[in-house]
Protein backbone atom coordinates (compact mmCIF):
# COMPACT_ATOMS: atom_id res chain seq x y z
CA UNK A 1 118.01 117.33 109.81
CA UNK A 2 115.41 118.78 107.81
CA UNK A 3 114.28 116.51 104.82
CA UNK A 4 112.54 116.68 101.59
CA UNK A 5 110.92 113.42 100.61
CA UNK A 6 109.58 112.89 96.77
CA UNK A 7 106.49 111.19 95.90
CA UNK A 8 102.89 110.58 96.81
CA UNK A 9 102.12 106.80 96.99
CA UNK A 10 101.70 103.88 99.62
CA UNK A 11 105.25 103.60 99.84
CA UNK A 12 106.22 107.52 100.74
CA UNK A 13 103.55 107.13 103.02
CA UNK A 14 105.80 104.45 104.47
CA UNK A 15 108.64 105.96 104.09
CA UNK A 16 107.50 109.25 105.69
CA UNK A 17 105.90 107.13 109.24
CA UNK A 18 109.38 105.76 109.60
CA UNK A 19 111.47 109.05 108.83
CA UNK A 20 108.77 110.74 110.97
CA UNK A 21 110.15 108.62 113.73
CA UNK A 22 113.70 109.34 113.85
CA UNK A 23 115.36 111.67 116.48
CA UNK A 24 117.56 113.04 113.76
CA UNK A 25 115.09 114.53 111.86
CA UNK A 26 114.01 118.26 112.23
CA UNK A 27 111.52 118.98 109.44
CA UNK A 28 109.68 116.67 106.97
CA UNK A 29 108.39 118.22 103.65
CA UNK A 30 106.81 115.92 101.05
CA UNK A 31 106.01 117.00 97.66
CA UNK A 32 103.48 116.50 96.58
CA UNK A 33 102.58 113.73 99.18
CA UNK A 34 99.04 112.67 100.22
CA UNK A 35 96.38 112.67 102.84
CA UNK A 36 98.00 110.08 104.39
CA UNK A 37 101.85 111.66 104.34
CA UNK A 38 100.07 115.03 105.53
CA UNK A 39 100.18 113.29 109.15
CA UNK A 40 103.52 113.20 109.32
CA UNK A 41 105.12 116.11 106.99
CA UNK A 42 104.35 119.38 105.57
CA UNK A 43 103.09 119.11 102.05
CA UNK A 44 104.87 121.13 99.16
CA UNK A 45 103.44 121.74 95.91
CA UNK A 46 106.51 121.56 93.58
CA UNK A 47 106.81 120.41 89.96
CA UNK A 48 108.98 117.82 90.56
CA UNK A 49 110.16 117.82 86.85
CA UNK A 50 111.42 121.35 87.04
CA UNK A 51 114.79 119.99 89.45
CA UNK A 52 115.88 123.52 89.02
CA UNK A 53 112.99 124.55 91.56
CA UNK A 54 112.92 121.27 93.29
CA UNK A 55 117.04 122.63 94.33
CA UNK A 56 115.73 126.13 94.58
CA UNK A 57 112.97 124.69 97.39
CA UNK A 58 115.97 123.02 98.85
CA UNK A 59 118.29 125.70 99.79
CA UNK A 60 115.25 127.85 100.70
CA UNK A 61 114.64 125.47 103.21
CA UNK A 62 117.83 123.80 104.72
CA UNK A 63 117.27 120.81 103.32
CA UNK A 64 120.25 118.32 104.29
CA UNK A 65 118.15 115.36 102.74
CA UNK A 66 116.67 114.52 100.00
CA UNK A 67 114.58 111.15 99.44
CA UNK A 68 113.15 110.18 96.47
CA UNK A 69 110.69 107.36 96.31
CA UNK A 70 109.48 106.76 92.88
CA UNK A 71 111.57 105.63 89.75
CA UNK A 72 110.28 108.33 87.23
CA UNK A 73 112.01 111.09 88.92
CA UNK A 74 115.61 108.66 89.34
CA UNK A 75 115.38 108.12 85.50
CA UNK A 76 115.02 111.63 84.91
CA UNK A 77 118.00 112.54 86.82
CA UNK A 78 116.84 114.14 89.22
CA UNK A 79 119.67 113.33 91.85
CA UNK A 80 122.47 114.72 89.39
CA UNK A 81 120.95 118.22 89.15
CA UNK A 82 120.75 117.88 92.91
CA UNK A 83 123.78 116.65 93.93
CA UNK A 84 125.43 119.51 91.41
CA UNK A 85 123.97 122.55 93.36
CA UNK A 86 125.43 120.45 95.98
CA UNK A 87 121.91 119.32 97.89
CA UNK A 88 122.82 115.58 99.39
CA UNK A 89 120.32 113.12 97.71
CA UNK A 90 119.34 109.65 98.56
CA UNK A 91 118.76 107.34 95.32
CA UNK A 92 121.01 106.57 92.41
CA UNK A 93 122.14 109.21 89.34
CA UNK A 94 120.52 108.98 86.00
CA UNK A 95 123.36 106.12 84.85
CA UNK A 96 123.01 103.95 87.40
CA UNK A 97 118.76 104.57 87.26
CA UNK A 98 119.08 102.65 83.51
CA UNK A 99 119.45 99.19 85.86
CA UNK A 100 115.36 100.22 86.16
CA UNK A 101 114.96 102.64 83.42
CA UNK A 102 115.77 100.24 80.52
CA UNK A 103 115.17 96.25 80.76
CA UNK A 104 117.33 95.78 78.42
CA UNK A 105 120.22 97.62 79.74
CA UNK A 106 120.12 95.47 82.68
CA UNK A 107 120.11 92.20 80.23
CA UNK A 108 123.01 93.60 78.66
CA UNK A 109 124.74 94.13 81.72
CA UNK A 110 123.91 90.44 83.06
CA UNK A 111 125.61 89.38 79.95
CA UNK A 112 128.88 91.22 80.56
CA UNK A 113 129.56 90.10 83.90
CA UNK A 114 127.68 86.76 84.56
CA UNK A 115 124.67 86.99 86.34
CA UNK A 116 122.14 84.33 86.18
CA UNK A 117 119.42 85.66 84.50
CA UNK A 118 116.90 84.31 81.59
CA UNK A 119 117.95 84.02 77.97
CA UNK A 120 116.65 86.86 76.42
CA UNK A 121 116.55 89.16 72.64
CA UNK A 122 116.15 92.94 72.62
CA UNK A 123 114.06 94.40 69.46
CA UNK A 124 113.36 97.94 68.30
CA UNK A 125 111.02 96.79 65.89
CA UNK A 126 107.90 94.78 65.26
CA UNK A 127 108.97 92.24 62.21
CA UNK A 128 112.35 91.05 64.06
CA UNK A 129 110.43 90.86 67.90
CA UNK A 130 107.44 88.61 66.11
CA UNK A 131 109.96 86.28 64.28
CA UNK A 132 111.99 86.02 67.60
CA UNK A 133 108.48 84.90 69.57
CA UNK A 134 107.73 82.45 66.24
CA UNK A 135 110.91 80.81 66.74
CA UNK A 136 110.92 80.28 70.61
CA UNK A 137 107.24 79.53 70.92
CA UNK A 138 105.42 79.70 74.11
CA UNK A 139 105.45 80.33 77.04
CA UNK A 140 107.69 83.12 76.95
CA UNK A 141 107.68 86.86 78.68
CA UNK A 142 107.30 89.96 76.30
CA UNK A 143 108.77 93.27 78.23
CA UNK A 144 108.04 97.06 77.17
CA UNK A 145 111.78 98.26 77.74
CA UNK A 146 111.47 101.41 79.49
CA UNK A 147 109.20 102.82 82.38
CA UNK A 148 105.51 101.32 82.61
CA UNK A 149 104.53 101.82 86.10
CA UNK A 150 104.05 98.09 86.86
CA UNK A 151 102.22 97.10 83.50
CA UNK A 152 104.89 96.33 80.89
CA UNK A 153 105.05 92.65 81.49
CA UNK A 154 103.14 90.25 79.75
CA UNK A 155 103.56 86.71 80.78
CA UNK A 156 102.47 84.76 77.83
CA UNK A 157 101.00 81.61 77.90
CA UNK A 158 100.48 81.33 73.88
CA UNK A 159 101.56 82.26 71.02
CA UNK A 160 98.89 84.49 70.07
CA UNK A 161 99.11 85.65 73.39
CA UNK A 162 102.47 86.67 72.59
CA UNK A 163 102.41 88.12 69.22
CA UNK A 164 99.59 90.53 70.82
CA UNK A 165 102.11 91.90 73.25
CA UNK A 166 104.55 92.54 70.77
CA UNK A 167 102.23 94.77 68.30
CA UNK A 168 100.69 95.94 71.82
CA UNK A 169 104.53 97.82 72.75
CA UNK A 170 104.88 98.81 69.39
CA UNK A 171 101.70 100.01 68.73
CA UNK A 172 102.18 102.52 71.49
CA UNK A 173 100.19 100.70 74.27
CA UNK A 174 103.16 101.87 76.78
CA UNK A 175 103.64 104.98 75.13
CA UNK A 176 107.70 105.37 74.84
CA UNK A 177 108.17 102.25 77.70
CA UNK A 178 107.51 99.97 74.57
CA UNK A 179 109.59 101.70 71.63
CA UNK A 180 111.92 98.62 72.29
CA UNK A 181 111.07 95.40 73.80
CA UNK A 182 112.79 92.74 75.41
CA UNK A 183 111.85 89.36 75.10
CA UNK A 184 112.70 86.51 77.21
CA UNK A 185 112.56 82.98 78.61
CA UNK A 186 109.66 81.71 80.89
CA UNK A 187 111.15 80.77 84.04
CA UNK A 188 109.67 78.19 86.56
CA UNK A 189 110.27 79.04 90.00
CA UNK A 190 108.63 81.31 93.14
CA UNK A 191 109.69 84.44 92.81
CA UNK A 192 111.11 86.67 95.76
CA UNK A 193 111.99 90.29 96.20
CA UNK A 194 115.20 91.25 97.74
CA UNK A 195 116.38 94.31 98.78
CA UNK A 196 119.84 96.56 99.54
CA UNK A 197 120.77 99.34 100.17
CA UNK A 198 123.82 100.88 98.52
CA UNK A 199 126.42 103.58 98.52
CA UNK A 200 128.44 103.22 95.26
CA UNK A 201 131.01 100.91 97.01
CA UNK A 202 129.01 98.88 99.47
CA UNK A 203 125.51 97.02 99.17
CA UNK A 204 123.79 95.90 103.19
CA UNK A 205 121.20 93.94 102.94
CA UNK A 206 117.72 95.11 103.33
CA UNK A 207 115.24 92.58 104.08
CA UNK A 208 112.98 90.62 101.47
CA UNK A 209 109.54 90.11 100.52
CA UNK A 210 106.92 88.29 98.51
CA UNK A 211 104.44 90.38 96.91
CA UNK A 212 101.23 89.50 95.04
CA UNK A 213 100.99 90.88 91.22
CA UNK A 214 97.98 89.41 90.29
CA UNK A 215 94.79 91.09 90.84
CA UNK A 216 92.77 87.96 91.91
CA UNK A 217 92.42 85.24 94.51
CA UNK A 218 94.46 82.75 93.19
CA UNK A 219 96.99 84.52 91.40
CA UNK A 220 94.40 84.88 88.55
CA UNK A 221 94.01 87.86 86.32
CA UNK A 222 96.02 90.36 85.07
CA UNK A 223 99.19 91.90 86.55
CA UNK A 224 98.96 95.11 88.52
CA UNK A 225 101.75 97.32 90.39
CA UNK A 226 101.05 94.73 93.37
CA UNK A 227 97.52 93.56 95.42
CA UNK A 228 99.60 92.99 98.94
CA UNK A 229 102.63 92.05 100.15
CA UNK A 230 104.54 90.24 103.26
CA UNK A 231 107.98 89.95 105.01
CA UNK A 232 110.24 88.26 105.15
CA UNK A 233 109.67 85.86 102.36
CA UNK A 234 110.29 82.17 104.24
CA UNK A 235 111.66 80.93 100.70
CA UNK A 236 114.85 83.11 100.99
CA UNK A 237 117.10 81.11 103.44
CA UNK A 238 120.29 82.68 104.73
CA UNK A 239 122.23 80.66 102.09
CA UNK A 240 119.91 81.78 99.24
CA UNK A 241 120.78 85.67 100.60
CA UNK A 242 124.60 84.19 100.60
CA UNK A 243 124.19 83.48 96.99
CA UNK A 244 122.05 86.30 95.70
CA UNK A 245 124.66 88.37 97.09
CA UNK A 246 127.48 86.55 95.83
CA UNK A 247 125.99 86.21 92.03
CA UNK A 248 124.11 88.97 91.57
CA UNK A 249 124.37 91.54 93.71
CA UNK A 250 128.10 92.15 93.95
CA UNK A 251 128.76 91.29 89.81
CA UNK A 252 125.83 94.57 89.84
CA UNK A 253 128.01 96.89 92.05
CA UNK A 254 131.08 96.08 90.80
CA UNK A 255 129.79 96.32 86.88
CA UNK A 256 128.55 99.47 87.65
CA UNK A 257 131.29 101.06 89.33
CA UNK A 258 133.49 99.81 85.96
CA UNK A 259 131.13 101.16 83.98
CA UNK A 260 131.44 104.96 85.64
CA UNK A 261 127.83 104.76 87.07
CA UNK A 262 128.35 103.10 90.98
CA UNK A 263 125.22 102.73 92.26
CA UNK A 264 123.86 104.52 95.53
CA UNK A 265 120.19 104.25 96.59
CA UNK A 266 117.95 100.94 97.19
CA UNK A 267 118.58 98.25 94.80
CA UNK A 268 115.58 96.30 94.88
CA UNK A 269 116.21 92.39 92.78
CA UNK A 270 113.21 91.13 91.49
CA UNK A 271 114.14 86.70 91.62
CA UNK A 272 113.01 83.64 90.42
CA UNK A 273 114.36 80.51 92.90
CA UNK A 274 114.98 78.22 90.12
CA UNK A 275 116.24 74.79 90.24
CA UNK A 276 119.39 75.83 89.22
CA UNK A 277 119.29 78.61 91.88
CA UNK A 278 118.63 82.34 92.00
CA UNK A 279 117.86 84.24 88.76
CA UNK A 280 117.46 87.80 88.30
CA UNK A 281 113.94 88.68 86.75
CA UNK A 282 114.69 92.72 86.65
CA UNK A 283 115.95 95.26 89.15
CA UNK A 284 114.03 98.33 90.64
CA UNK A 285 116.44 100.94 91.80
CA UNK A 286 113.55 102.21 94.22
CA UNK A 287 111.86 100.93 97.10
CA UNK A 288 108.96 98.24 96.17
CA UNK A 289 105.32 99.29 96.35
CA UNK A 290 104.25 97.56 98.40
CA UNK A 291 106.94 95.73 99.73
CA UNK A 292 108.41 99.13 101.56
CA UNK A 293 105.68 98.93 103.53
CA UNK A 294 105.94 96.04 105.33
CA UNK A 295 110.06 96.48 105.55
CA UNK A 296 109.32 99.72 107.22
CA UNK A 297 106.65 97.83 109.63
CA UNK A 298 109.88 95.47 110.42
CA UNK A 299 112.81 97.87 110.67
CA UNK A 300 114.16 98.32 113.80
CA UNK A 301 116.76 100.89 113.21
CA UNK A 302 116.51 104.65 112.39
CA UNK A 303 115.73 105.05 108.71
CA UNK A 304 117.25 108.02 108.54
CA UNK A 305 120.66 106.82 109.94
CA UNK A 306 120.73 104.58 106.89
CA UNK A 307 119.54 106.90 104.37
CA UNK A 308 122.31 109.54 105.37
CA UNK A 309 125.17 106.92 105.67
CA UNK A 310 123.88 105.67 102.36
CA UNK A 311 124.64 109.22 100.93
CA UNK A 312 127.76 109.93 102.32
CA UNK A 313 129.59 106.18 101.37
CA UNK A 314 129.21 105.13 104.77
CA UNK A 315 127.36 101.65 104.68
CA UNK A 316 130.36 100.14 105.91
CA UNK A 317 129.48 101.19 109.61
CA UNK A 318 126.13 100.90 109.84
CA UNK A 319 123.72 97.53 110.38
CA UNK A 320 120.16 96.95 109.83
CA UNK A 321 118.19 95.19 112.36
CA UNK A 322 114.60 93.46 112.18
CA UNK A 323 111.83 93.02 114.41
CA UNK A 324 111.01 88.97 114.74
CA UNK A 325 107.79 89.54 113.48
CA UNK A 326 106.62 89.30 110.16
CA UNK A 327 104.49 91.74 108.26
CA UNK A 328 101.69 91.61 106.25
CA UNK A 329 99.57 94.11 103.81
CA UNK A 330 96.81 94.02 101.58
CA UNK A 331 96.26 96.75 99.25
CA UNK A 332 92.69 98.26 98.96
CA UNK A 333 91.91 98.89 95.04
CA UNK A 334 89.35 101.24 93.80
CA UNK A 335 86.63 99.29 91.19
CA UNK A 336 88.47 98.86 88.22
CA UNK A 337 91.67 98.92 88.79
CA UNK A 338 93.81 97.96 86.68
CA UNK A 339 91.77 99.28 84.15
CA UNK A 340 90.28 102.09 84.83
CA UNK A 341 89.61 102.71 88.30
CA UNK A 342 86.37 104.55 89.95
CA UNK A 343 87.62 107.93 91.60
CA UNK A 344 85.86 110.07 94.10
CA UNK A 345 84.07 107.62 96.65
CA UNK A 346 84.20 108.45 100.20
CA UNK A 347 86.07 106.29 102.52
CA UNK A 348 85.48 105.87 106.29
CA UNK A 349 86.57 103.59 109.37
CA UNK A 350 90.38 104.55 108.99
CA UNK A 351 90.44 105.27 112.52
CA UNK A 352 88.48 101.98 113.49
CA UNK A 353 91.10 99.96 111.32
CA UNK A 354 94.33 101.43 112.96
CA UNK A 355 92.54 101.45 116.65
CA UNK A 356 92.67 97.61 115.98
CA UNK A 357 96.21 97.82 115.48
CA UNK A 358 97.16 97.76 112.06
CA UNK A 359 99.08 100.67 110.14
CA UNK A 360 97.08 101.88 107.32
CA UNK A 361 99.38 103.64 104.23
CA UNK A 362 97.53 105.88 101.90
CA UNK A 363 98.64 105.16 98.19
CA UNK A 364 96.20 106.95 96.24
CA UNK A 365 93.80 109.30 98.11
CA UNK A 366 92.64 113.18 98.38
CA UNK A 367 91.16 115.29 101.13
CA UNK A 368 87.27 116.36 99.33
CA UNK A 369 85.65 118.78 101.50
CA UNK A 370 86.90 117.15 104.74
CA UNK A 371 86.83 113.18 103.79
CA UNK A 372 89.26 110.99 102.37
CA UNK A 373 88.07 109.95 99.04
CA UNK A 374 89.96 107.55 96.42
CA UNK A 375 92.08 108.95 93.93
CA UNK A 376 93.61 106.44 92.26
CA UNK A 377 93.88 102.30 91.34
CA UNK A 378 95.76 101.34 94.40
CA UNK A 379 94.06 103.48 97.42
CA UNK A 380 95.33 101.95 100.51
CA UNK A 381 97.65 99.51 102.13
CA UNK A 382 96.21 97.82 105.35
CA UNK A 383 99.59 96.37 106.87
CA UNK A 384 99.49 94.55 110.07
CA UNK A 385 102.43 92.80 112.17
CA UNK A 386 102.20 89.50 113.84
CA UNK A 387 104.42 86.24 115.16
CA UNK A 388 104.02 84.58 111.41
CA UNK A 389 102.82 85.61 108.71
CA UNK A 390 99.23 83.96 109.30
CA UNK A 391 98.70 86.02 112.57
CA UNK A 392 99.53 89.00 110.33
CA UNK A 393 97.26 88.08 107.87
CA UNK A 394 94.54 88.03 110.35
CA UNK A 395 95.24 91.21 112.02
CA UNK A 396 95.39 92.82 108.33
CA UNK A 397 92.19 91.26 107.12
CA UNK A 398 90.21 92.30 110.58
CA UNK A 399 91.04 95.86 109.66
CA UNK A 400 90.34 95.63 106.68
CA UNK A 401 86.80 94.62 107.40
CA UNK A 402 86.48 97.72 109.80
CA UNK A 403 86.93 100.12 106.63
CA UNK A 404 83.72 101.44 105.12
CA UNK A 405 84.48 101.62 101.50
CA UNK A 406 81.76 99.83 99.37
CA UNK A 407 83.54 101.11 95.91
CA UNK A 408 87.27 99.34 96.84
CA UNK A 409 88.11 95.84 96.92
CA UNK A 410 91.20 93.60 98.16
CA UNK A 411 91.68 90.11 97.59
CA UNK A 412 91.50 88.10 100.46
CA UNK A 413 94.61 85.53 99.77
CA UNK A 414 97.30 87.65 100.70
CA UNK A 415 100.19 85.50 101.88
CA UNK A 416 99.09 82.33 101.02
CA UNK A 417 101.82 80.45 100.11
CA UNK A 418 103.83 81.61 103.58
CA UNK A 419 100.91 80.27 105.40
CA UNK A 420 100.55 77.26 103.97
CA UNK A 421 103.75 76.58 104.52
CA UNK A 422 103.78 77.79 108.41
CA UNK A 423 100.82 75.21 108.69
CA UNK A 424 102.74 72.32 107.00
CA UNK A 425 105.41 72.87 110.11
């Protein structure tokens, strides 16, 4: 098969290792990939926003797959004008995209058909959103509505806190994300990422992971698009999958399907485990970054196998199998980030880290006159395997210390709370 994968982060990096790897696949092309994606796939410079070249590039090429990693592409429907000059895509259409598109869509539809969720208010303007905060007091969770790459969420902690978020969307801080905001409960809990993938009828399920959104040891700081990552998360029991399916999963597909928009792609549930059981925080209709990576690390079967039968309505007779071990990665940031990050240094001792046995995923990189320099805020994922997740801590943290890379940083916690835990056993 020859296959066209979208994107150019950490998690198409993934993505393409894994594809790279099956004995179904032909050709890889990646557009507009990175350093990192140029190991395992021809690079294509295409405007991904123009989907009438993006098809054009497709039948040029035999392409019998396409992949598309990030959400900004989904939302812009890129898999309709696909799949309507009849190119086979996999991710969702530009209806069932809204579940990540707009927050409050997804609020609306956890109304409708009774998934747990937290109480919530949706606002298109600054007066009614304030009076809403004023009246619920803090803590409480303001949400720019609409795409923010990973920065729309402010968890506030008071109520000035919270008033500044909500002249913050509507002062244009998120651009169009934050023309409407939803507003919503604080929920106490540890939250948990779980993943499926779907094909309009059926939803398998896909592993799950903990991620770290805070840029500091300690969970301190501000949020970011994700500092590290591990799988699986020990939290999620068989009987908390059992529910999550049962709850909120299967209300989703069925909902959708009723509402003329099944979904077909990865469904990604962001959770809180509550006391009162699993609640859904917000859905991603994409693979996480950087939970993908570690779920590739752990996948035993053929990506591609999945991805096709995930096209074609064919869940039903496929599985998905996991290695025992867990996975772990910490994401090297440029200085900076998540403001705004230094661009440009050099970085060295990739092939030192990987010789010590870790799999390092470039997220935001270039080639400058021969070396690998950083390019963005989040510049590479150092992902290791071991027995628990401590062991694959310690292989991820060794490599990390073999990179030469004064301008980046890490932090050095990744995992914590899965270790502690494997040490209280």
């Amino acid at each position: 098969m020859n296959v066209l994968l979208i994107g150019s982060g950490g998690r198409e990096h993934a993505l393409a290792w894994k594809l790279a790897a099956s004995p179904m696949l032909t050709k890889l092309y990646a557009a507009p990939g990175n350093p990192g994606i140029a190991q395992e796939a021809e690079l294509v410079a295409l405007d991904l926003a123009n989907h009438a070249a993006v098809a054009a590039f497709c039948k040029d090429k035999a392409i019998d797959l396409v992949v598309v990693g990030p959400e900004g592409p989904l939302v812009a429907g890129i898999g309709d004008d696909l799949r309507a000059q009849g190119i086979r895509v996999f991710g969702p259409s530009k209806a069932a995209a809204q579940l990540e598109g707009s927050k409050g869509f997804t609020k609306d539809l956890c109304t409708r058909y009774g998934i747990p969720t937290a109480a919530y208010g949706r606002f298109d303007n600054a007066a009614d959103a304030r009076a809403y905060v004023e009246k619920m007091g803090a803590p409480i969770v303001i949400k720019a509505d609409g795409l923010a790459a990973g920065k729309g969420v402010t968890v506030a902690m008071t109520l000035d806190e919270a008033l500044g978020a909500v002249d913050g969307c509507f002062e244009g801080a998120f651009g169009g994300a934050g023309a409407s905001v939803v507003i919503e409960e604080f929920m106490t809990g540890e939250e948990a990422s779980f993943f499926c993938l779907c094909d309009g009828k059926t939803a398998l399920p896909f592993g799950t992971a903990q991620d770290h959104k805070r840029v500091g040891d300690g969970d301190v700081g501000p949020n970011t698009g994700g500092m590290g990552a591990y799988s699986p998360a020990p939290v999620m029991t068989p009987e908390l999958i059992e529910q999550t399916m049962r709850e909120i999963v299967e209300p989703t597909m069925r909902g959708m399907a009723e509402m003329g928009a099944p979904f077909a792609g990865v469904l990604f549930a962001g959770l809180m485990l509550t006391d009162k059981g699993p609640k859904l925080i917000e859905y991603n209709t994409r693979f996480g970054d950087p939970e993908c990576q570690v779920l590739m690390m752990r996948l035993k079967e053929d990506l591609l196998v999945l991805l096709n039968a995930a096209a074609d309505g064919q869940l039903t007779h496929v599985s998905a199998r996991w290695r025992n071990e867990a996975a772990l990665t910490v994401v090297m940031a440029a200085k900076g980030y998540p403001g705004t990050p230094e661009k440009g240094s050099v970085i060295s001792g990739l092939d030192k880290a990987e010789a010590s046995g870790a799999q390092v995923f470039h997220a935001g990189t270039a080639m400058h006159e021969g070396k690998i320099v950083a390019s963005g805020g989040r510049v590479l994922n150092v992902t290791a395997t071991g027995l628990s997740v401590g062991e694959a801590q310690k292989k991820a943290y060794a490599a990390v210390d073999l990179l030469d890379w004064p301008e980046g940083f890490c932090r050095r916690d990744i995992g914590w709370r899965a270790v502690e835990r494997e040490q209280q056993a």
